[in-house]
N, C-alpha and C. Protein backbone atom coordinates (compact mmCIF):
# COMPACT_ATOMS: atom_id res chain seq x y z
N UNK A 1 82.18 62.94 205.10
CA UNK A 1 80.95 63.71 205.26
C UNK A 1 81.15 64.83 206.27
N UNK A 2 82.12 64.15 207.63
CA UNK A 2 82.11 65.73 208.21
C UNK A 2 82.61 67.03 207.96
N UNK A 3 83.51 67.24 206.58
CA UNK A 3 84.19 68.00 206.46
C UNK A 3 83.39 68.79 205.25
N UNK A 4 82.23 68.07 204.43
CA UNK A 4 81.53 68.58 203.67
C UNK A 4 80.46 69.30 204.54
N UNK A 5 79.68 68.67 205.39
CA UNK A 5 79.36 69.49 206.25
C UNK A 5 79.88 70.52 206.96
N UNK A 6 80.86 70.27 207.81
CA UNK A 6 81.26 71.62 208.23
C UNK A 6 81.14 72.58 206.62
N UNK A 7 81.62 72.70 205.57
CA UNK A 7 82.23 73.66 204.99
C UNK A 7 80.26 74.49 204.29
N UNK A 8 79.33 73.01 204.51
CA UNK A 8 78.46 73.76 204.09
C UNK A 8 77.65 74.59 204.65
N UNK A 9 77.42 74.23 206.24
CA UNK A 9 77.18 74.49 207.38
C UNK A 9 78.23 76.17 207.57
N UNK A 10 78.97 76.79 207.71
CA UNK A 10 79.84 77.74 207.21
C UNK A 10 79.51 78.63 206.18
N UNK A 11 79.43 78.08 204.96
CA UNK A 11 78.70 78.89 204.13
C UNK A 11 77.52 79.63 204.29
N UNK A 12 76.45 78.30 204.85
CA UNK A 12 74.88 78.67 205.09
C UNK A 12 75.27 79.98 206.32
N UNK A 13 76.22 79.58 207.25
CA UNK A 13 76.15 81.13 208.13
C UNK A 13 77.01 82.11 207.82
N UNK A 14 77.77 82.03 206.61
CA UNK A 14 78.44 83.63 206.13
C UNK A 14 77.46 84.17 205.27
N UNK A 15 76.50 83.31 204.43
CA UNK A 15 75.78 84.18 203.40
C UNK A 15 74.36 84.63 204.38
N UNK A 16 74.10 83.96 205.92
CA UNK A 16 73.09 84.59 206.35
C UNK A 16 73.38 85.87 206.93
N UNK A 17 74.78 86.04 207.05
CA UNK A 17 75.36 86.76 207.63
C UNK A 17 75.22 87.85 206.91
N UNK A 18 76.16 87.91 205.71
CA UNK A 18 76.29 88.89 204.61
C UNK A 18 74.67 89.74 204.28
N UNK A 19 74.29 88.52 204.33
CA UNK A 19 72.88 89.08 203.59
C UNK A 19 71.53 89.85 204.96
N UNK A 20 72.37 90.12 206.60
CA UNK A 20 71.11 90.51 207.25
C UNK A 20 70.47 89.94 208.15
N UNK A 21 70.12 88.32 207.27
CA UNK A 21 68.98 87.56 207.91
C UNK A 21 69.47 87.70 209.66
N UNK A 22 70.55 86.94 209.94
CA UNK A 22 70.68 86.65 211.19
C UNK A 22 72.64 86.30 211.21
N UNK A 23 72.79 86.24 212.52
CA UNK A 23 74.30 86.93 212.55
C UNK A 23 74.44 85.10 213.36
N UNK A 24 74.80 83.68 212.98
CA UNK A 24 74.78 82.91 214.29
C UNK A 24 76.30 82.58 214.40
N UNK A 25 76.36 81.43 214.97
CA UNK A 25 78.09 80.83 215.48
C UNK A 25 78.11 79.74 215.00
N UNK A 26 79.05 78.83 214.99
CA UNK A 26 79.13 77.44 215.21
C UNK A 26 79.42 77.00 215.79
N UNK A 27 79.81 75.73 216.44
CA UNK A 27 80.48 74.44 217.40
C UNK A 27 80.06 73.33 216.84
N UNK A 28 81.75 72.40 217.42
CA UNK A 28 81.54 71.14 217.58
C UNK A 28 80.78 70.66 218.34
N UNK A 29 79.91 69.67 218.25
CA UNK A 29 79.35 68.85 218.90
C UNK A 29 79.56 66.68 219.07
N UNK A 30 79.92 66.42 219.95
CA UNK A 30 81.16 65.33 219.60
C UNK A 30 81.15 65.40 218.22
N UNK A 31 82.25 65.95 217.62
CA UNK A 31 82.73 65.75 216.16
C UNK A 31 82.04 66.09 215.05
N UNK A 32 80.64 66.45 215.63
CA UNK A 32 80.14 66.49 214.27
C UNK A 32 79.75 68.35 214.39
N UNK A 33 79.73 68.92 213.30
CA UNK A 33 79.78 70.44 213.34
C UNK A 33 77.92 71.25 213.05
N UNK A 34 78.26 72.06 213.88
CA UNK A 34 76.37 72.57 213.95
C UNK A 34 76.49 73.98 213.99
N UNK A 35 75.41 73.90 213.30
CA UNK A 35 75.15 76.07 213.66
C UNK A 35 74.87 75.86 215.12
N UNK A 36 74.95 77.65 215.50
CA UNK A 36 73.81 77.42 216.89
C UNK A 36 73.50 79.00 216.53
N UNK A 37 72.33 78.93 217.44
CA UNK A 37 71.93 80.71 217.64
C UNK A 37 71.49 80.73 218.95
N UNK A 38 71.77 82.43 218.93
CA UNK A 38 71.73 82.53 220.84
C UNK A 38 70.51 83.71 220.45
N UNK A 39 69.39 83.61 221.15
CA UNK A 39 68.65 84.68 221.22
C UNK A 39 68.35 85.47 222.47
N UNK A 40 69.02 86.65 222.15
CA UNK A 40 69.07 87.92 223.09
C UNK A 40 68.39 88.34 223.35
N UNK A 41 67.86 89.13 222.21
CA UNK A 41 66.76 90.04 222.09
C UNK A 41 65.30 89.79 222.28
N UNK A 42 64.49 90.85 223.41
CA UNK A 42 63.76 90.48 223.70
C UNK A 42 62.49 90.60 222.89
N UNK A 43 62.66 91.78 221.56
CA UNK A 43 62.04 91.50 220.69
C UNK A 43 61.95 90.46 219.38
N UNK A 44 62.52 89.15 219.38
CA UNK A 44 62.20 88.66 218.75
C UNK A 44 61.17 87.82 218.91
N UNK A 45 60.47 87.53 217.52
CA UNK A 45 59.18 86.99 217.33
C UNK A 45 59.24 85.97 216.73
N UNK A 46 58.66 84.76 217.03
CA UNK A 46 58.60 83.87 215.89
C UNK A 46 58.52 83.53 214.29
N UNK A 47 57.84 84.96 213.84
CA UNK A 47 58.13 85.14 212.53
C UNK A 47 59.65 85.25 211.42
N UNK A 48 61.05 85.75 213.35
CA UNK A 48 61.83 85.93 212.65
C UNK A 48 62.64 84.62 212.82
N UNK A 49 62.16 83.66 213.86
CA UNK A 49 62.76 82.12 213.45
C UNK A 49 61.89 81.67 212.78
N UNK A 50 61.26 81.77 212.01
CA UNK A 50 60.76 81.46 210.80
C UNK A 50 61.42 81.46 209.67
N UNK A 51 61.67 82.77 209.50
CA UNK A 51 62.72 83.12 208.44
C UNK A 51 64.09 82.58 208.57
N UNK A 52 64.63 82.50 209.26
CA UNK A 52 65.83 81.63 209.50
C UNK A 52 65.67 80.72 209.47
N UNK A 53 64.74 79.88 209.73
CA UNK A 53 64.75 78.36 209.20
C UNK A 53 64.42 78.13 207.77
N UNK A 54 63.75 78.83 207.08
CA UNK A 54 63.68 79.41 206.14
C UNK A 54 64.67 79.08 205.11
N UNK A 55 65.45 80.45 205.43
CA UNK A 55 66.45 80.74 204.88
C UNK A 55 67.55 79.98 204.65
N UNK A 56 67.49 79.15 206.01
CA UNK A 56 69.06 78.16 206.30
C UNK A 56 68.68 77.15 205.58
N UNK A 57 67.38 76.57 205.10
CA UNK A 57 67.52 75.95 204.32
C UNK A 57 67.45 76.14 203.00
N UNK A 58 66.82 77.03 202.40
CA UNK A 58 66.90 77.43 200.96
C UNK A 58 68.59 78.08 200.75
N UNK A 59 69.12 78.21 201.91
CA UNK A 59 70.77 78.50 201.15
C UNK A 59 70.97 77.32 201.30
N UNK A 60 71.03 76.35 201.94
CA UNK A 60 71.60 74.79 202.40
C UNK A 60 71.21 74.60 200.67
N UNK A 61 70.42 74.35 200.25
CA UNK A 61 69.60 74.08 198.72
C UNK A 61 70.52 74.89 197.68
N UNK A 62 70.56 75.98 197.82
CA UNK A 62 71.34 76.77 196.83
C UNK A 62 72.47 76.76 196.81
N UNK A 63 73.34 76.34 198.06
CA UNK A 63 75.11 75.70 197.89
C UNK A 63 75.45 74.27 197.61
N UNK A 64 73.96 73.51 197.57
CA UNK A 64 74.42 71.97 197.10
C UNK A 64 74.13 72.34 195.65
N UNK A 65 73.10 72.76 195.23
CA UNK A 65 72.96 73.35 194.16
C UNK A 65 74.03 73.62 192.88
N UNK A 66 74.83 74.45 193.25
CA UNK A 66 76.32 75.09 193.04
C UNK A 66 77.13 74.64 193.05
N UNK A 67 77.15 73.64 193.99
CA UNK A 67 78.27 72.35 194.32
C UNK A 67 77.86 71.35 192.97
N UNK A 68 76.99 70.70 192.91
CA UNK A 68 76.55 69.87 191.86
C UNK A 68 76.37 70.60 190.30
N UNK A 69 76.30 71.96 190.39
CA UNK A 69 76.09 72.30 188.48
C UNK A 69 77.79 71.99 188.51
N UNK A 70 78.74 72.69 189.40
CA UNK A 70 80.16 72.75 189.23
C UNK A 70 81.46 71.79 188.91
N UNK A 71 79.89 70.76 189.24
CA UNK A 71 80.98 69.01 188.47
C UNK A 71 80.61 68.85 187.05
């Protein structure tokens, strides 16, 4: 499981990446692998962690998605 995670966890932050939403990182956390986001900017609003939670999960949805038509 941790290695399916990491790789999906990865995905969910290159396609948020690619696509705009939000730019984040990852780390280990004992062993097990996590997004993180650092917020800088002093204009952000809650509307736009909205959308990122959002988002991270409707791609989380759309790469298991993809994963499962592909078997």
């Amino acid at each position: 499981a941790g290695e399916a995670l990491k790789a999906l966890n990865t995905e969910i932050m290159l396609r948020l990446q690619e696509r705009g939403i939000a730019a984040l990182s990852d780390t280990t956390v004992h062993g097990e692998h996590w997004l993180r986001v650092a917020i800088a900017n002093h204009r952000t609003r809650r509307d736009d962690l909205d959308l990122l939670l959002a988002e991270t999960v409707r791609l989380g949805r759309e790469i298991a998605a993809e994963g499962t038509s592909a078997k």
